[in-house]
Structure formats: C-alpha cells, structure tokens
Protein backbone atom coordinates (compact mmCIF):
# COMPACT_ATOMS: atom_id res chain seq x y z
CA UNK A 1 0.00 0.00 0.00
CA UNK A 2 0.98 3.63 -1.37
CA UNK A 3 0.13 6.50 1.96
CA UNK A 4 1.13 10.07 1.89
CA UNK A 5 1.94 10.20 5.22
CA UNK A 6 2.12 14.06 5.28
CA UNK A 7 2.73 17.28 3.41
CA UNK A 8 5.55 19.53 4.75
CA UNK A 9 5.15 23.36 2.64
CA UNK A 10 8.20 24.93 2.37
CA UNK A 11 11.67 24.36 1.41
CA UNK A 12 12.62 20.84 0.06
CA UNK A 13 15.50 20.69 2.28
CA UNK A 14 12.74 20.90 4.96
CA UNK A 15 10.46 18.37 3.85
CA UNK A 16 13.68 15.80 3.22
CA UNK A 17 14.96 16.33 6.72
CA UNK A 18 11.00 15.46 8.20
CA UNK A 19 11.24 12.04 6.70
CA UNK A 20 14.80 11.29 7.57
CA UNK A 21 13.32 12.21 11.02
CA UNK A 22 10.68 10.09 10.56
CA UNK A 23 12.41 7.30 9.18
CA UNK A 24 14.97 7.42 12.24
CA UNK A 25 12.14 7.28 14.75
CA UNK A 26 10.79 3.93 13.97
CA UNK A 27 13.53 2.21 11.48
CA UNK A 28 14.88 -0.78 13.62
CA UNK A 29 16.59 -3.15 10.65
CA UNK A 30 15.82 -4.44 7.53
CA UNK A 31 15.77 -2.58 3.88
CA UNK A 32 15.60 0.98 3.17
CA UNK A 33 14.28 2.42 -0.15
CA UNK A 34 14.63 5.99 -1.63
CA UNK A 35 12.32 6.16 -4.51
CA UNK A 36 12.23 10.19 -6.80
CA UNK A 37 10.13 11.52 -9.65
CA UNK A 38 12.77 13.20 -12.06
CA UNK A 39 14.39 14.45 -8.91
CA UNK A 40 18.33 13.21 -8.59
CA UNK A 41 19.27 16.33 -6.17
CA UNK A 42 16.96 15.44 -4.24
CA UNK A 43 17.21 12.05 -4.17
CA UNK A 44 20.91 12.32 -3.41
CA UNK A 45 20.31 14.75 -0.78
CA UNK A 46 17.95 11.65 0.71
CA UNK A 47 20.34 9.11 0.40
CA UNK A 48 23.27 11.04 2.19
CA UNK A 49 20.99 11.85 5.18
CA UNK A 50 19.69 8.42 5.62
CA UNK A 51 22.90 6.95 5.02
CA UNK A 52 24.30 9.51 8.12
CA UNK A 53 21.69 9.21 10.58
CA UNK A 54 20.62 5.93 9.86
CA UNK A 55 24.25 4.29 9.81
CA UNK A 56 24.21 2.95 6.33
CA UNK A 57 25.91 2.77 3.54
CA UNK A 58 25.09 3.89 0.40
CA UNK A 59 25.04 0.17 -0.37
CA UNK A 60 22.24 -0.75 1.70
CA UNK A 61 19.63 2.03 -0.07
CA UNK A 62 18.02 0.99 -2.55
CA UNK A 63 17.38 3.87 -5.00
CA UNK A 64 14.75 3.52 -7.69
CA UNK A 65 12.01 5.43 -9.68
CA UNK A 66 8.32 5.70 -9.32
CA UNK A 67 6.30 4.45 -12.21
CA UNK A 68 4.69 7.08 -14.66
CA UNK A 69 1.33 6.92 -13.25
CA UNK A 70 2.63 7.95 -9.79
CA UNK A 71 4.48 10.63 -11.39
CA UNK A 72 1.72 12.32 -13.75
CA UNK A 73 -0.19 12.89 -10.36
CA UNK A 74 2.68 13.80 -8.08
CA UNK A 75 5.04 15.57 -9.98
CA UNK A 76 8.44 15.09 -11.37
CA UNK A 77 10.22 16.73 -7.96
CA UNK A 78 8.60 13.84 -5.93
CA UNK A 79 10.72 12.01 -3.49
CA UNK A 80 9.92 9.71 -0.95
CA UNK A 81 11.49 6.88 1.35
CA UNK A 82 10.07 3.04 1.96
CA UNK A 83 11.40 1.32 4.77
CA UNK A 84 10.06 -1.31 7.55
CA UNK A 85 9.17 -0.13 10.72
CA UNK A 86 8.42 -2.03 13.63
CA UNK A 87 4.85 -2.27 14.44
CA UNK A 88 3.43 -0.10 17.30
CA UNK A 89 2.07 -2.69 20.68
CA UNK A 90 -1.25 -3.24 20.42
CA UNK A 91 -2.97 -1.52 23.47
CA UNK A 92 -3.98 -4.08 26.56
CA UNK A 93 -7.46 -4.36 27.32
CA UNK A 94 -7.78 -3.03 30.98
C-alpha cells in the first residue's frame, strides 16, 4: 500500500529532513528504499541523510524510480522513502 503520510510546505530541504526524522524514529533493521520523480538532487540529498543518521551505507539504499502513473499525479520533484518499521504494541485491554 501507497500512503502520503504528510505534506511539509516549504523548502525541500525541509520536507527531506522530516522524513529522515521520521524514518529514524521507527527504522529498527531491515531494507531501506529511496524512490524520486525526475528528482536526482533530491534524491541524493535523501540518500546522504539516511545513510548519516541511519548508519548505512550507500550500499544498503536501494534507489529507484516511481512508475509514470505515480508521477503524472505527483510531480516530477517527488521524493519519498520506503522502509520497515516495527509495528506499534497493540494496546492491553484493561
């Protein structure tokens, strides 16, 4: 499944450091995916983040393109990450 988890107005620098934050938060192991429009600045900009705050190396990212269906509706500066995050505990009945 595809989500848009959110929209971050502003500067792309900006929007690229919110999902290497986000990323971070809840990344525990496994593969990490950086996936652009027609975007390789920006793409490289994600890459060297997650690669420095995530410990990886360049290696270990995945880099790829989104399909041209994806990119008529999003636009060619569209970046994004894929990874697996851990899933949140399910809350205890009381």
């Amino acid at each position: 499944a595809l989500a848009l988890y959110s929209r971050v107005r502003g500067r792309m620098e900006r929007a690229v450091d919110h999902m290497v934050d986000e990323v971070q938060r809840t990344y525990k192991s496994g593969i990490v995916s950086v996936v652009e429009g027609i975007a390789p600045e920006l793409r490289e900009m994600l890459v060297r983040k997650l690669s420095q705050r995530l410990g990886l190396n360049r290696e270990q990212i995945l880099e790829t393109r989104i399909g041209s269906a994806l990119l008529v509706h999003m636009g060619k500066r569209v970046v994004g990450v894929i990874w697996e995050q851990e899933p949140e505990p399910e809350p205890q009945p009381s």
